[in-house]
Protein backbone atom coordinates (compact mmCIF):
# COMPACT_ATOMS: atom_id res chain seq x y z
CA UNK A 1 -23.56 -53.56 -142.15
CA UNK A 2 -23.25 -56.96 -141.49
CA UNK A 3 -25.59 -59.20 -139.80
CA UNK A 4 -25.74 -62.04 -137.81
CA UNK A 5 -27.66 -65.09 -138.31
CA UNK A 6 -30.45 -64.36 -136.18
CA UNK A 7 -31.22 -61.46 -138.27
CA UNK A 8 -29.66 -58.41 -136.10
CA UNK A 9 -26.41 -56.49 -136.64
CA UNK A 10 -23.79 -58.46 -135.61
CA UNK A 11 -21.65 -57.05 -132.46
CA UNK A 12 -20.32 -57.83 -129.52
CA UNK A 13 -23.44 -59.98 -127.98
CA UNK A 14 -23.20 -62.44 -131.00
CA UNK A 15 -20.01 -62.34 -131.31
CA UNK A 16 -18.22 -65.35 -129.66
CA UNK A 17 -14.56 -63.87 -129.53
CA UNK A 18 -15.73 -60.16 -128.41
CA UNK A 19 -17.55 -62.30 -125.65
CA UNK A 20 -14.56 -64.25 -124.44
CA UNK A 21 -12.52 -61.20 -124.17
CA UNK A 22 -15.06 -59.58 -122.04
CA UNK A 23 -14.74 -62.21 -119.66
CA UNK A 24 -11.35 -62.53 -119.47
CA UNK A 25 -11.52 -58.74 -118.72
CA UNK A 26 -14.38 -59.67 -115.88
CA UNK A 27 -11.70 -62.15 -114.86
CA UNK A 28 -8.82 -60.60 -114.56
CA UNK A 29 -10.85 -57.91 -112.27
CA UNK A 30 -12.25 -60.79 -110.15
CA UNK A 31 -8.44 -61.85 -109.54
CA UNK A 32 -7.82 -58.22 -107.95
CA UNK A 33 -10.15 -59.64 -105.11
CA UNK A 34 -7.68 -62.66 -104.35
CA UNK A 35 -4.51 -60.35 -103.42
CA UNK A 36 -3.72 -58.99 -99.94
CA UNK A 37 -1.93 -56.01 -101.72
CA UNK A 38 -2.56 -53.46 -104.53
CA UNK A 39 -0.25 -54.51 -107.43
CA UNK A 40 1.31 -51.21 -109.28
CA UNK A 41 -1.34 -50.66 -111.77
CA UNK A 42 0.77 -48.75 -114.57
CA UNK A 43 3.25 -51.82 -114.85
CA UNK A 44 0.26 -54.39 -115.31
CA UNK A 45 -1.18 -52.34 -117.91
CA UNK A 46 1.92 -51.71 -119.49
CA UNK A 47 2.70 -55.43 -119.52
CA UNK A 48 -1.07 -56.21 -120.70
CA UNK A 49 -0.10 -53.74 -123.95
CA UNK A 50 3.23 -55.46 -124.88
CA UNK A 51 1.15 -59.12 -125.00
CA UNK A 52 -1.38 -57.40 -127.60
CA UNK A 53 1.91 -56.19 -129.19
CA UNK A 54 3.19 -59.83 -129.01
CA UNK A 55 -0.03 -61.03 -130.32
CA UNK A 56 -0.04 -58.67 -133.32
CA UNK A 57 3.15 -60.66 -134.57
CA UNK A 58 2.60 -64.39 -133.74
CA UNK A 59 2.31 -66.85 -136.99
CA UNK A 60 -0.13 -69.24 -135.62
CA UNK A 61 -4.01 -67.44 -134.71
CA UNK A 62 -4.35 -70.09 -131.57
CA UNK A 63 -1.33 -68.36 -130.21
CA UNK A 64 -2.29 -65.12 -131.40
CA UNK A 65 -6.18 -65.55 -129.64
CA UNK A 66 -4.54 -66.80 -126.07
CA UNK A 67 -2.34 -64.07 -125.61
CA UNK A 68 -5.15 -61.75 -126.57
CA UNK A 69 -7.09 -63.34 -123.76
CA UNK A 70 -4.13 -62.92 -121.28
CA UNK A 71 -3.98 -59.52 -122.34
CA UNK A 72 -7.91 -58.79 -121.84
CA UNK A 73 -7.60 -60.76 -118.05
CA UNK A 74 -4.18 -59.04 -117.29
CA UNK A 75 -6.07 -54.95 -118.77
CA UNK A 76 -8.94 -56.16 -115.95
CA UNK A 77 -6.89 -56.58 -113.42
CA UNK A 78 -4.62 -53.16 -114.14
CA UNK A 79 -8.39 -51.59 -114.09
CA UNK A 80 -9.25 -53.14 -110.71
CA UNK A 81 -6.21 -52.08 -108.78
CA UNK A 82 -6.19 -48.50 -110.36
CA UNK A 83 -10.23 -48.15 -109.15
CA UNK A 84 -8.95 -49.61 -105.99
CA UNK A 85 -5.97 -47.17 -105.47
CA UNK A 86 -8.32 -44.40 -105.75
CA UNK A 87 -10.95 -45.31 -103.79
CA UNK A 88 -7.71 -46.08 -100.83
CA UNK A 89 -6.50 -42.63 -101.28
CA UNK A 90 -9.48 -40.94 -100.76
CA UNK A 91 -9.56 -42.09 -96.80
CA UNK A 92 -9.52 -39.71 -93.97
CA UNK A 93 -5.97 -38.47 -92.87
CA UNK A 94 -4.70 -39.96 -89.99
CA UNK A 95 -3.49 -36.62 -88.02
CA UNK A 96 -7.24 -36.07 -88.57
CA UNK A 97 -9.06 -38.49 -86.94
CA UNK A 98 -10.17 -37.75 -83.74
CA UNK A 99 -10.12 -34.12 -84.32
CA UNK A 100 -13.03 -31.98 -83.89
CA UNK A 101 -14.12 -30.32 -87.48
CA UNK A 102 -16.05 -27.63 -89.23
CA UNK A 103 -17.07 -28.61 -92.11
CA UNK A 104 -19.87 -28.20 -95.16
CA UNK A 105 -21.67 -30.56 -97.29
CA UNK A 106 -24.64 -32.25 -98.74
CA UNK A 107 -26.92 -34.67 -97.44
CA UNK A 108 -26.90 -37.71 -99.61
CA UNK A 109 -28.52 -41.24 -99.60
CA UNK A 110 -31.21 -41.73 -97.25
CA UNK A 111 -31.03 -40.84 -94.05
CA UNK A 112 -32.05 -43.36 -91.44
CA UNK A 113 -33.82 -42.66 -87.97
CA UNK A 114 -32.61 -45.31 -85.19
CA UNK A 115 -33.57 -45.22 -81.73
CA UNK A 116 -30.72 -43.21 -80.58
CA UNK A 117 -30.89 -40.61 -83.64
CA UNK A 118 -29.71 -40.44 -87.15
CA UNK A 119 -27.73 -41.70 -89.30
CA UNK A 120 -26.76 -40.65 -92.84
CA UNK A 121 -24.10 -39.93 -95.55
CA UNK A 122 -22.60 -36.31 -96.06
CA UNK A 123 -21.01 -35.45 -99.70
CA UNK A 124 -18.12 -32.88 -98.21
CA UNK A 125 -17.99 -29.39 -100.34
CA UNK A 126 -15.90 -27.56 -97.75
CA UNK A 127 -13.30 -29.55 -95.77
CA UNK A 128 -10.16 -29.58 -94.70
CA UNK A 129 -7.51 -31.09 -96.95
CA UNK A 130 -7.27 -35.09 -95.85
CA UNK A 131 -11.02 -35.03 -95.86
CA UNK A 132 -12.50 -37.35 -98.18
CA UNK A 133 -15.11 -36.89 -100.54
CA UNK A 134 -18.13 -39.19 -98.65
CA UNK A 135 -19.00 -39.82 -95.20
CA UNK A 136 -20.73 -42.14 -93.32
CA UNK A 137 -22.45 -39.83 -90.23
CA UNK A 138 -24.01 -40.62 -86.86
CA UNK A 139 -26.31 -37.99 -84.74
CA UNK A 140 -27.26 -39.02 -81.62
CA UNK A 141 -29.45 -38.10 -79.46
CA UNK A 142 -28.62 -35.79 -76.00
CA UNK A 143 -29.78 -36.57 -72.77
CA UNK A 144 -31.74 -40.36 -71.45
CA UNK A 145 -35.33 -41.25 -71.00
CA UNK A 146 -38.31 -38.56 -71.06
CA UNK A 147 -35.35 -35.56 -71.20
CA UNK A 148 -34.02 -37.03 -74.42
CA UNK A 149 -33.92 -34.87 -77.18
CA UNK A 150 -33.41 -36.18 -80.96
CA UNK A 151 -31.11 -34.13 -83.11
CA UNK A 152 -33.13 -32.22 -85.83
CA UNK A 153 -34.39 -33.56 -89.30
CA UNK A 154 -31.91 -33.77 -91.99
CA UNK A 155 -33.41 -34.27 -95.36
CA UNK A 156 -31.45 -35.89 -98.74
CA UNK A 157 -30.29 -32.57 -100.86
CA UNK A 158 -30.07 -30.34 -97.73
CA UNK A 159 -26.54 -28.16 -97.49
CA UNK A 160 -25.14 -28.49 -93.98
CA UNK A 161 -22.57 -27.24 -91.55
CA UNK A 162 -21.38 -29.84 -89.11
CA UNK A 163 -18.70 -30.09 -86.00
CA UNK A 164 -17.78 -33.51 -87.00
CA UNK A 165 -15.18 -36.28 -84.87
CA UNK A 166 -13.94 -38.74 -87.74
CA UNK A 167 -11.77 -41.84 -87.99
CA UNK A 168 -10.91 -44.21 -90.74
CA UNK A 169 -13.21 -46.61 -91.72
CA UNK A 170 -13.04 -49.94 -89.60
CA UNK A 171 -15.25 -52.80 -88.13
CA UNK A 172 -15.29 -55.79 -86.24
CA UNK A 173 -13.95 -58.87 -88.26
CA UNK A 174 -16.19 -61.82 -88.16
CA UNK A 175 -16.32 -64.60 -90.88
CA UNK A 176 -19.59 -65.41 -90.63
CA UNK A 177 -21.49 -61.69 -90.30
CA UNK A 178 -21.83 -58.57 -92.41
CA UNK A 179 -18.22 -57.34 -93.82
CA UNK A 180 -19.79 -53.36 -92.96
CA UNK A 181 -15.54 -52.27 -93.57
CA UNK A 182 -15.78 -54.17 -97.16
CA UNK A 183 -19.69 -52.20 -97.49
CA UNK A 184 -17.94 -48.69 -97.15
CA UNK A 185 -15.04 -49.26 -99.35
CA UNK A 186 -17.70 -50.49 -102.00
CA UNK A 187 -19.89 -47.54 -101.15
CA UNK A 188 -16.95 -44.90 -100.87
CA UNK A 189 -16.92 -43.84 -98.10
CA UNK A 190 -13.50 -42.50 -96.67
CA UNK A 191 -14.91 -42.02 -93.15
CA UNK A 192 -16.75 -42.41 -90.41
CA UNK A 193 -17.89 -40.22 -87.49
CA UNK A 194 -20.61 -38.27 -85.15
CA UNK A 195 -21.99 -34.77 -85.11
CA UNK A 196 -20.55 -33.24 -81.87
CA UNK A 197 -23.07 -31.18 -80.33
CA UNK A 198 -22.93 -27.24 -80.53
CA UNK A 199 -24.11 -23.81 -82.46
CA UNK A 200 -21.69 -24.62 -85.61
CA UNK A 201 -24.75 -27.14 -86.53
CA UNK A 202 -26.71 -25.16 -89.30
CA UNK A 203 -28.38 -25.98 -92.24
CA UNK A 204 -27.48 -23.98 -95.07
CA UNK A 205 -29.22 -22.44 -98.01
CA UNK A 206 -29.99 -25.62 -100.46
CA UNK A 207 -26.98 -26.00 -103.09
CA UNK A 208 -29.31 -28.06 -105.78
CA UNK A 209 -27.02 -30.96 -106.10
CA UNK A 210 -27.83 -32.13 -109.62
CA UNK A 211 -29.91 -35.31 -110.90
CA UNK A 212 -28.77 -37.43 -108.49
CA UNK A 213 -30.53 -35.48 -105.54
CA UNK A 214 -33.29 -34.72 -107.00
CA UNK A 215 -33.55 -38.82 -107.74
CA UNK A 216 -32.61 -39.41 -103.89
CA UNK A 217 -35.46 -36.64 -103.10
CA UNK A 218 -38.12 -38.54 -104.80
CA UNK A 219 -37.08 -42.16 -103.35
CA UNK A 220 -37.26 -40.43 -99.89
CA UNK A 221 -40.91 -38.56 -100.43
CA UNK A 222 -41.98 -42.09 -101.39
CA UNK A 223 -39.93 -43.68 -98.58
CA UNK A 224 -42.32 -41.13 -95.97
CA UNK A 225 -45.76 -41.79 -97.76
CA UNK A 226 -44.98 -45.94 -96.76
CA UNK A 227 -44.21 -44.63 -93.64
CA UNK A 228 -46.95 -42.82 -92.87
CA UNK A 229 -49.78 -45.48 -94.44
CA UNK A 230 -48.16 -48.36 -92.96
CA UNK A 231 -46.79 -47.26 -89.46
CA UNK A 232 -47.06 -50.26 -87.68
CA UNK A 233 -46.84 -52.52 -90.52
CA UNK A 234 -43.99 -55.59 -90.13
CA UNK A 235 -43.76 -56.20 -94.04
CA UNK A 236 -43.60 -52.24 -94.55
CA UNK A 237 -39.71 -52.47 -94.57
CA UNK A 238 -39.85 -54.71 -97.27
CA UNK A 239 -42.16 -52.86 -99.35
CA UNK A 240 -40.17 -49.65 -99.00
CA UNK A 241 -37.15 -52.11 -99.50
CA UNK A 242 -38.58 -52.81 -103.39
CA UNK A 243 -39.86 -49.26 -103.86
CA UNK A 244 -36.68 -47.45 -103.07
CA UNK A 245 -34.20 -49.79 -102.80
CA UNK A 246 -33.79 -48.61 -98.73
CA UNK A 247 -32.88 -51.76 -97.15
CA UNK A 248 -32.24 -50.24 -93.63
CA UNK A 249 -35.99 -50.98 -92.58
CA UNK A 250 -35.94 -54.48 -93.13
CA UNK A 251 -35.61 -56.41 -89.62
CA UNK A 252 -33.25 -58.46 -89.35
CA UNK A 253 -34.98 -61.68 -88.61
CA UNK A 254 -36.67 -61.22 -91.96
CA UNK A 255 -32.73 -60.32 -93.53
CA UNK A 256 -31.61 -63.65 -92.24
């Protein structure tokens, strides 16, 4: 085995060329970020291949290193536009949004309580096809003032049938504030919506949901223990914020 001067096995982290190739690779994904359109992802990778063949056969090694590193920046940026593609095609249907829905799933993430009700992501298991794989869910509350009635409890793990109204994920564009349309791509999620009102709502028998939920579980048991020692407490969004990770409590004087 060999090792490196400091004593270790020598491997990618002391190795000066492995690192330059990784960040020509972290490069050419940063460059997907610049372009207002997808590139066709199979022809840049293609192309990225024939400059490592082109490398193989160069005389001089300066040559040889260079197009290696065009190669590495040229691989990122098939990679980014192929994650990208995905993540685009897995977006609500247009001929679906605005239509009312019957669907199943699993409550993921945290659900957050707001002053007019809930809101909270849904993993679909049964859905009509053009019904992507996340969604971003509001609840809201019937009725106004002492009559008002908040939608029932939904809990991270729980199985769920839901008459849902959908659309495509969009927001408001403003330079200066929160890009919440770049937040969902990022996140996943293929759509937004509301739970209409009506009998279809049921929760279902639990499905489990793997490591992940049972993670999300735990983060929200500790999320409700802050919650219930520190009621009234400004800082207690914060504290829950470096517990859990769960942001959403944070005001956002103290965000700013």
């Amino acid at each position: 085995m060999r090792v490196s001067s400091a004593g270790g096995p020598a491997g990618a982290g002391n190795n000066p060329r492995m690192r330059l190739l990784i960040v020509f690779f972290a490069l050419g994904i940063a460059s997907c970020q610049l372009q207002a359109n997808l590139q066709p992802w199979p022809f840049c990778m293609g192309c990225a291949a024939a400059l490592v063949g082109v490398a193989m056969i160069l005389p001089r090694k300066p040559l040889r290193v260079a197009t290696l590193w065009l190669a590495m920046a040229l691989f990122g940026f098939a990679y980014a536009n192929w994650r990208a593609e995905l993540r685009l095609a897995d977006r609500l249907a247009e001929h679906l949004e605005g239509q009312d829905l019957l669907l199943r799933g699993r409550i993921a993430g945290l659900p957050q309580v707001f002053e007019r009700g809930l809101r909270f992501r849904l993993e679909t298991q049964q859905a009509p096809a053009g019904v992507p794989a996340t969604l971003m869910l509001s609840w809201y509350a019937q009725g106004r003032g002492e009559l008002r009635q908040m939608p029932p409890a939904v809990h991270t793990g729980e199985t769920w049938q839901l008459a849902l109204r959908l659309r495509q994920p969009h927001a408001s564009l403003n330079p200066h504030g929160f890009d919440y349309e770049g937040w969902l791509f990022e996140q996943g999620i293929g759509a937004t919506g509301y739970v209409r009102s009506g009998p279809g709502n049921q929760r279902l028998e639990d499905s489990g949901g793997g490591l992940m939920a049972r993670v999300d579980r735990w983060r929200e048991q500790i999320r409700s223990r802050f919650e219930r020692a520190l009621p009234d407490a400004a800082g207690r969004g914060v504290l829950v914020a470096l517990a859990v990770g769960d942001q959403a409590g944070i005001p956002l004087e103290i965000r700013n």
